[in-house]
C-alpha atoms as a PDB file:
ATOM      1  CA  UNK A   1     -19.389 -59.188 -18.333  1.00  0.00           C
ATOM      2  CA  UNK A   2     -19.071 -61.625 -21.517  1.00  0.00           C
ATOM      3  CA  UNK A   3     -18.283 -59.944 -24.846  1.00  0.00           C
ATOM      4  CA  UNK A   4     -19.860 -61.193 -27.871  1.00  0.00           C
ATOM      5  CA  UNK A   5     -18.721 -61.756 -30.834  1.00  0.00           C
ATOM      6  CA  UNK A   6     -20.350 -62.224 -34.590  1.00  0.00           C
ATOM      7  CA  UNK A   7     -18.164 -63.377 -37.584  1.00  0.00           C
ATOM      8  CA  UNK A   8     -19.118 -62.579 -40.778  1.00  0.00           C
ATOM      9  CA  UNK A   9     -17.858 -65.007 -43.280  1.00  0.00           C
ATOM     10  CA  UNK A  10     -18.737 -65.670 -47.224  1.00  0.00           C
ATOM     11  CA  UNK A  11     -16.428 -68.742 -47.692  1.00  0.00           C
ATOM     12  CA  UNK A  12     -14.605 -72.039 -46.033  1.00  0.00           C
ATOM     13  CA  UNK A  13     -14.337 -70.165 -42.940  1.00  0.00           C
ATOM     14  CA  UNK A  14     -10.854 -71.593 -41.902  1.00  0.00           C
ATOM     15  CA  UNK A  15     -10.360 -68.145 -39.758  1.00  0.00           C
ATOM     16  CA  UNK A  16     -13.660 -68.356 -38.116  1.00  0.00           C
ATOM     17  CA  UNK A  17     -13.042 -71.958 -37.126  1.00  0.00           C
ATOM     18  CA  UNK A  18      -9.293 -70.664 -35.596  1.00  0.00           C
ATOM     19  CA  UNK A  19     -10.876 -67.712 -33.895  1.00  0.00           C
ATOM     20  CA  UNK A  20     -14.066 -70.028 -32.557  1.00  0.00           C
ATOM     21  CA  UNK A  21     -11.976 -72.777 -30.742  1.00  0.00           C
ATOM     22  CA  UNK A  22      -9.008 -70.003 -29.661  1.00  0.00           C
ATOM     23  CA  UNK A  23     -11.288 -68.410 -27.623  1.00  0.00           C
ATOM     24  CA  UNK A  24     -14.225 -71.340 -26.639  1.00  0.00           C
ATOM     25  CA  UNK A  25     -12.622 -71.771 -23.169  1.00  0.00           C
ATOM     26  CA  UNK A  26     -12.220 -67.894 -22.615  1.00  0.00           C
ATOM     27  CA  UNK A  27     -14.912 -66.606 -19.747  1.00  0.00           C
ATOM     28  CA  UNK A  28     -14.569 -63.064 -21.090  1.00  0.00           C
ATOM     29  CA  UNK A  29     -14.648 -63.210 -24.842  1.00  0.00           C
ATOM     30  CA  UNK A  30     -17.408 -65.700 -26.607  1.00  0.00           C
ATOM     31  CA  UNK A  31     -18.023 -66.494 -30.500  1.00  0.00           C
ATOM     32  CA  UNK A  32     -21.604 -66.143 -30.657  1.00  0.00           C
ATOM     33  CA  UNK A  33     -22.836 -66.012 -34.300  1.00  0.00           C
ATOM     34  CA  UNK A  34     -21.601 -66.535 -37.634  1.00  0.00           C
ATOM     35  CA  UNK A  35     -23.350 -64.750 -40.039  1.00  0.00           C
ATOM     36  CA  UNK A  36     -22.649 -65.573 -44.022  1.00  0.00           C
ATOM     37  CA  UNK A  37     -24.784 -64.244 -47.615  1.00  0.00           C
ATOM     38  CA  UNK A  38     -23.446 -67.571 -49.490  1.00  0.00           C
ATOM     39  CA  UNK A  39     -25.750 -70.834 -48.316  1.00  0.00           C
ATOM     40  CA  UNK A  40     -22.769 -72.981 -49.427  1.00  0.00           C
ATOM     41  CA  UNK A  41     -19.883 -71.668 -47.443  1.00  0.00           C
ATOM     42  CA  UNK A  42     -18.376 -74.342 -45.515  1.00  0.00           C
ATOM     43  CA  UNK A  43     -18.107 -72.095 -42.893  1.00  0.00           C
ATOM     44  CA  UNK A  44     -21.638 -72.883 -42.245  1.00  0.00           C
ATOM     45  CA  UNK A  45     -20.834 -76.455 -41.348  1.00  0.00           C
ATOM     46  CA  UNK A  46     -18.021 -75.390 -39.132  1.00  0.00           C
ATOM     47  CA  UNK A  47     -19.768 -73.208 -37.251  1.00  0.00           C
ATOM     48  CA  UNK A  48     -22.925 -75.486 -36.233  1.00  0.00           C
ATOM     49  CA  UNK A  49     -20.424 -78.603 -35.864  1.00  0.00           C
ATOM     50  CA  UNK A  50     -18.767 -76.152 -33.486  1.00  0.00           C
ATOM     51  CA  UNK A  51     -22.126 -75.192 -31.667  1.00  0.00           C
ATOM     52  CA  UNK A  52     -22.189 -71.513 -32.958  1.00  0.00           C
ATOM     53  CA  UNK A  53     -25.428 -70.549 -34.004  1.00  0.00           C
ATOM     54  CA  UNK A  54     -25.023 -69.973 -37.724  1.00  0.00           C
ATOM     55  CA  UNK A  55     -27.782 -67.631 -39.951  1.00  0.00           C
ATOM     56  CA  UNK A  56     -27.546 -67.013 -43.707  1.00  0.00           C
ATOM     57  CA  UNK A  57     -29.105 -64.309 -45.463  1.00  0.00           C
ATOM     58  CA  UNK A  58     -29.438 -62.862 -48.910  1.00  0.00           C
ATOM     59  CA  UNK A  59     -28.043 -60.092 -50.431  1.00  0.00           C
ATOM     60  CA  UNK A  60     -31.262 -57.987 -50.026  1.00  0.00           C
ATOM     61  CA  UNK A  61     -30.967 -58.681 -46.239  1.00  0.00           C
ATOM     62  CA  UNK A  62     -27.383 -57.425 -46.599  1.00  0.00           C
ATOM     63  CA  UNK A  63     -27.900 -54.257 -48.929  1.00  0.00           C
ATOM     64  CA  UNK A  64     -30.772 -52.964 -46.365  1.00  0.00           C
ATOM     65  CA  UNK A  65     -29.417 -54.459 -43.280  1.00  0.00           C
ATOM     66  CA  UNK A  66     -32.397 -54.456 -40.567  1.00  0.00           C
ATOM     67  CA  UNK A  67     -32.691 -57.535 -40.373  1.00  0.00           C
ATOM     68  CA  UNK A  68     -28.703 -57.989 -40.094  1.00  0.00           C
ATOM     69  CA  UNK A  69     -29.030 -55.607 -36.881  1.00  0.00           C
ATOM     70  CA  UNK A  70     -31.707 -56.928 -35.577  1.00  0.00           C
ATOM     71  CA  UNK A  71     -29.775 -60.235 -35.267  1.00  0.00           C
ATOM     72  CA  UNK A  72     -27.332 -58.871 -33.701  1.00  0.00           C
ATOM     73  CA  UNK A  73     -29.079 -57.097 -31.387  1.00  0.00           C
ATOM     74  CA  UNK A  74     -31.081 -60.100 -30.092  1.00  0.00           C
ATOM     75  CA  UNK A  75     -27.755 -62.004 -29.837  1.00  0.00           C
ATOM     76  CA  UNK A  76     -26.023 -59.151 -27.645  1.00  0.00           C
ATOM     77  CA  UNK A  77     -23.481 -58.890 -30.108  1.00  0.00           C
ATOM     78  CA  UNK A  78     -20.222 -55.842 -28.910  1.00  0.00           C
ATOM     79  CA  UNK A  79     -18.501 -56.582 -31.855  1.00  0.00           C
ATOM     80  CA  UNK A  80     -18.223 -57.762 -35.380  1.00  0.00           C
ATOM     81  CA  UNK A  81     -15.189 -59.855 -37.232  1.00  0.00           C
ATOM     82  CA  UNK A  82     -14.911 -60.347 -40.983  1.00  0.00           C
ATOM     83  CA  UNK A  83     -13.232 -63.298 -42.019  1.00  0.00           C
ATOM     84  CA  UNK A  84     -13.311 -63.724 -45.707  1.00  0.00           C
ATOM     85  CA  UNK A  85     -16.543 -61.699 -45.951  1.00  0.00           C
ATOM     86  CA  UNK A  86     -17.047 -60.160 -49.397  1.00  0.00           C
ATOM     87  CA  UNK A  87     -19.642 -58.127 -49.301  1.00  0.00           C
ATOM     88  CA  UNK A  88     -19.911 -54.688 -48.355  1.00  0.00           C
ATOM     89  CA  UNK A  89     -21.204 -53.902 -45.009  1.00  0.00           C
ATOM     90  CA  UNK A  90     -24.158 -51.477 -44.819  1.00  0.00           C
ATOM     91  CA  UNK A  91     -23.811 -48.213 -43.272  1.00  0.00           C
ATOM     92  CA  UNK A  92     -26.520 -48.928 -41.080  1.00  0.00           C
ATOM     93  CA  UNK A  93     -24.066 -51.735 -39.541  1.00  0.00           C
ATOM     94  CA  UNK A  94     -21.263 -49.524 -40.161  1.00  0.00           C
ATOM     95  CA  UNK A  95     -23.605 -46.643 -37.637  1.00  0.00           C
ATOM     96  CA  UNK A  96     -24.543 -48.951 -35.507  1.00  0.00           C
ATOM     97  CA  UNK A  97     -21.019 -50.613 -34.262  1.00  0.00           C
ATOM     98  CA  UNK A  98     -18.568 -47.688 -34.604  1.00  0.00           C
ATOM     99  CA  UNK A  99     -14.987 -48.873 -34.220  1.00  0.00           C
ATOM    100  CA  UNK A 100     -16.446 -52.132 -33.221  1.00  0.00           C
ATOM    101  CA  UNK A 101     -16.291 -53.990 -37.159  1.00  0.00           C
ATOM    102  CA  UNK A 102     -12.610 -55.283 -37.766  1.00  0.00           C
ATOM    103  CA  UNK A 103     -11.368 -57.459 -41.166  1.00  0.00           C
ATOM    104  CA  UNK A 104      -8.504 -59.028 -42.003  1.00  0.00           C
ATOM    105  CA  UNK A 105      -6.665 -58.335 -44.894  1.00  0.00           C
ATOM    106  CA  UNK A 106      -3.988 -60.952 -47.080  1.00  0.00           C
ATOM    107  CA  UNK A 107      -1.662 -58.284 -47.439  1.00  0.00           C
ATOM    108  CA  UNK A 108       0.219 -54.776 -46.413  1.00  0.00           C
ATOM    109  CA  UNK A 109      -2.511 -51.893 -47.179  1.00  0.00           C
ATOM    110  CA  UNK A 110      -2.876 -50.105 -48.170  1.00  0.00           C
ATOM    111  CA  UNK A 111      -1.077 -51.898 -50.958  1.00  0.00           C
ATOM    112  CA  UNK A 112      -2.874 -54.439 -52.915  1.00  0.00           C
ATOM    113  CA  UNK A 113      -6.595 -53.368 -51.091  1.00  0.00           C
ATOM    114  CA  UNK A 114     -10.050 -52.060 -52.751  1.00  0.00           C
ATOM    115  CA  UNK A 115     -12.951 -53.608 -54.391  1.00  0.00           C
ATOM    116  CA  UNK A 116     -12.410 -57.380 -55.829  1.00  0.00           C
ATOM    117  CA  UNK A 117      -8.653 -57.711 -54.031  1.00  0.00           C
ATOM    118  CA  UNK A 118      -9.421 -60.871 -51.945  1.00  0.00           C
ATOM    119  CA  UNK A 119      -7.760 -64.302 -51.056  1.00  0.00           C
ATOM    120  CA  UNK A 120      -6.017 -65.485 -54.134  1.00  0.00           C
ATOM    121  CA  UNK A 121      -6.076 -62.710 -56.470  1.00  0.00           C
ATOM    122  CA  UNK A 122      -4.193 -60.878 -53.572  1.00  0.00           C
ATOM    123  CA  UNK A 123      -1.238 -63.168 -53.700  1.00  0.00           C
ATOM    124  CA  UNK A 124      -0.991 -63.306 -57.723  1.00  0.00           C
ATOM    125  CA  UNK A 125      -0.692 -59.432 -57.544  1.00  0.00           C
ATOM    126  CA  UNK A 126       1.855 -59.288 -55.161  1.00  0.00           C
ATOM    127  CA  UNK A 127       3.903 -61.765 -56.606  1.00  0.00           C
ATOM    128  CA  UNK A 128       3.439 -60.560 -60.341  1.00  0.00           C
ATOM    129  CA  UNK A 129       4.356 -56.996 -58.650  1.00  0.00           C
ATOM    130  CA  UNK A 130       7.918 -58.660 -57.502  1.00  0.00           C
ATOM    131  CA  UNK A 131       7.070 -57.741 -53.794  1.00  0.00           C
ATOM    132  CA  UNK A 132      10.278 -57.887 -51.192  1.00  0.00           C
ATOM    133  CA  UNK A 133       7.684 -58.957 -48.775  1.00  0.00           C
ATOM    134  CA  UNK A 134       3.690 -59.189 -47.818  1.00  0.00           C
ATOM    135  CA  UNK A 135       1.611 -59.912 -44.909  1.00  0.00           C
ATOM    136  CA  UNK A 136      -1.839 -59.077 -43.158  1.00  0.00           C
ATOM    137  CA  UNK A 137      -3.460 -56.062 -41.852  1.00  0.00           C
ATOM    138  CA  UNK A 138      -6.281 -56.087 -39.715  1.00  0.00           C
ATOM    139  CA  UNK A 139      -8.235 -52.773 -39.479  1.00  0.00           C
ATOM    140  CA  UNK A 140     -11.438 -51.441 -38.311  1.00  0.00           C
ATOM    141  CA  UNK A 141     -13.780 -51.144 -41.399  1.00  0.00           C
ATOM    142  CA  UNK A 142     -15.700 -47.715 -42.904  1.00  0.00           C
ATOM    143  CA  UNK A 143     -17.788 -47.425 -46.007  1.00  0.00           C
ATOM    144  CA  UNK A 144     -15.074 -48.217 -48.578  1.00  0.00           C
ATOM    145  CA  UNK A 145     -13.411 -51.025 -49.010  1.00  0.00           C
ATOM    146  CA  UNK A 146      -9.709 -51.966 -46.960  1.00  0.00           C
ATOM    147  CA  UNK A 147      -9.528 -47.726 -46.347  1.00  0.00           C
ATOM    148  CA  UNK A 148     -10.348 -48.440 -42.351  1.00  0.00           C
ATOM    149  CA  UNK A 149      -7.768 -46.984 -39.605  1.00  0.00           C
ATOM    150  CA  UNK A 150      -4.902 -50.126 -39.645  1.00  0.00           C
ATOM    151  CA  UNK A 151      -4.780 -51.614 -35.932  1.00  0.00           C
ATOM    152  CA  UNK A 152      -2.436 -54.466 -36.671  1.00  0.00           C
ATOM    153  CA  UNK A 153       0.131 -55.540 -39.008  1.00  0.00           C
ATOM    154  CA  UNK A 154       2.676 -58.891 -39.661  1.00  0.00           C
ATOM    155  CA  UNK A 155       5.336 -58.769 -42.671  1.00  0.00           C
ATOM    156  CA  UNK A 156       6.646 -62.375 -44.199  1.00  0.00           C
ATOM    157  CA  UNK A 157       9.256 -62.205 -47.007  1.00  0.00           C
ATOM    158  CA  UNK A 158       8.370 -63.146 -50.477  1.00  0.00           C
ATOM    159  CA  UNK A 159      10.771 -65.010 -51.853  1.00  0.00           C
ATOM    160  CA  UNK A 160      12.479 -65.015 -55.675  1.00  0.00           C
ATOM    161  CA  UNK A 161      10.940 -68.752 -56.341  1.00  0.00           C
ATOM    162  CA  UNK A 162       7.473 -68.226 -54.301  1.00  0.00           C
ATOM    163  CA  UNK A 163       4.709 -68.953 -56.003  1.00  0.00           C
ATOM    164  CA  UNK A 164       1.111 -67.101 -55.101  1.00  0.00           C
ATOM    165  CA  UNK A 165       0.106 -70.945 -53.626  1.00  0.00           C
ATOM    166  CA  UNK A 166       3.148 -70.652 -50.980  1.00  0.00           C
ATOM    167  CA  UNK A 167       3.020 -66.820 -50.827  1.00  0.00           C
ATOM    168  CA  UNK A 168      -0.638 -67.700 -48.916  1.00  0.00           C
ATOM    169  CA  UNK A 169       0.093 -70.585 -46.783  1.00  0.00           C
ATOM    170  CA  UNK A 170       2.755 -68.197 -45.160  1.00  0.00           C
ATOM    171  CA  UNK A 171       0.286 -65.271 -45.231  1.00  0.00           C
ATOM    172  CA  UNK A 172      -2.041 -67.922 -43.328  1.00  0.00           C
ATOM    173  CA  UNK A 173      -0.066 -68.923 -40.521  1.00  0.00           C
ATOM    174  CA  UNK A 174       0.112 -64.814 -40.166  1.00  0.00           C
ATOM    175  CA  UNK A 175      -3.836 -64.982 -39.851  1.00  0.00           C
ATOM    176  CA  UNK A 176      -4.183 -67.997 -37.370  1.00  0.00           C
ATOM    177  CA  UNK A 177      -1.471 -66.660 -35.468  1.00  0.00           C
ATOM    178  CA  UNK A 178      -2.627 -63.159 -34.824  1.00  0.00           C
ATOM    179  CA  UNK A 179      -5.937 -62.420 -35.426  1.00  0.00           C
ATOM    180  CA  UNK A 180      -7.471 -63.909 -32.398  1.00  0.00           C
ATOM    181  CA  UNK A 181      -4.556 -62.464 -30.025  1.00  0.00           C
ATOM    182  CA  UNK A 182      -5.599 -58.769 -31.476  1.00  0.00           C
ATOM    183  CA  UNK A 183      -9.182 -59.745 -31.262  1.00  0.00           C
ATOM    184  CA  UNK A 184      -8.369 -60.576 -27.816  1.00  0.00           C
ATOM    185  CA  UNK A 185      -6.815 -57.233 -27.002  1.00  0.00           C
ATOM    186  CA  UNK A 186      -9.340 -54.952 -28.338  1.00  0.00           C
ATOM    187  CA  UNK A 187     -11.778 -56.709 -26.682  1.00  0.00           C
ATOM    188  CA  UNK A 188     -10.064 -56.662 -23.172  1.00  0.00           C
ATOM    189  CA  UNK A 189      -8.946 -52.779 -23.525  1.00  0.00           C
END
């Protein structure tokens, strides 16, 4: 039987795109939905030029989360992926997929993790911090921010003369590389 998949996504939605096509010709696995609270994400675009059905809703809907659920349920979504979504999921998500809500994270939690530590200002802290090296982490999700059990994780060196701009187009090719490979494998466990 099909798995589905919802992405939740507040912004461009370059790793929902990557994750969408790597697994449109896959007869087990299927992007389904792409959920998103910001009505001007580009990932909105992507997802109905790539013929995913695409729903936005406010942060009321999100704080309470019925109608979130309800979505989901109607869709037959098994499981969730956050990809550049920055807003906190509800615990009546968090209840109602157990171990079944992964995110992605632009560097090595728990280093550099927690409320407001997202794309860019990621990579200017671990720069400023003189890191050796960073990388991603993907991990299932709980009520507090990047604190989840760590499934996955992929180091790249930082470099003396890198800059937070290069320091995230390595940590990028991390994302598109792996996340849709461990997406893949929790999925088909």
């Amino acid at each position: 039987m099909r798995k589905n998949i919802a992405i939740f996504a507040s912004g461009s939605g370059t790793n929902a795109e990557n994750i969408i096509r790597y697994f449109q010709k896959n007869n087990s696995i299927r992007v389904s939905l792409v959920l998103s609270n910001n009505s001007d994400a580009y990932v909105v675009e992507r997802a109905y030029r790539l013929g995913v059905s695409c729903s936005v809703f406010t942060k009321e809907d999100w704080t309470a989360g019925d109608e979130i659920l309800a979505v989901l349920q109607e869709a037959h979504i098994d499981f969730i992926v956050l990809a550049g979504f920055l807003v906190r999921v509800p615990d009546l998500l968090l209840h109602a997929y157990p171990n079944k809500i992964i995110n992605i994270h632009p560097a090595l939690l728990p280093k550099f993790g927690g409320k407001g530590m997202y794309g860019d200002r990621v990579h200017e802290a671990v720069v400023a911090a003189g890191e050796k090296e960073t990388g991603i982490t993907i991990h299932y999700i709980n009520e507090h921010y990047d604190e989840g059990s760590i499934i996955f994780q992929a180091t790249c060196p930082v470099l003396p003369d890198d800059s937070p701009e290069s320091v995230a187009k390595k940590v990028h090719v991390l994302e598109y590389e792996h996340f849709p490979l461990v997406i893949e494998r929790l999925l088909l466990e």
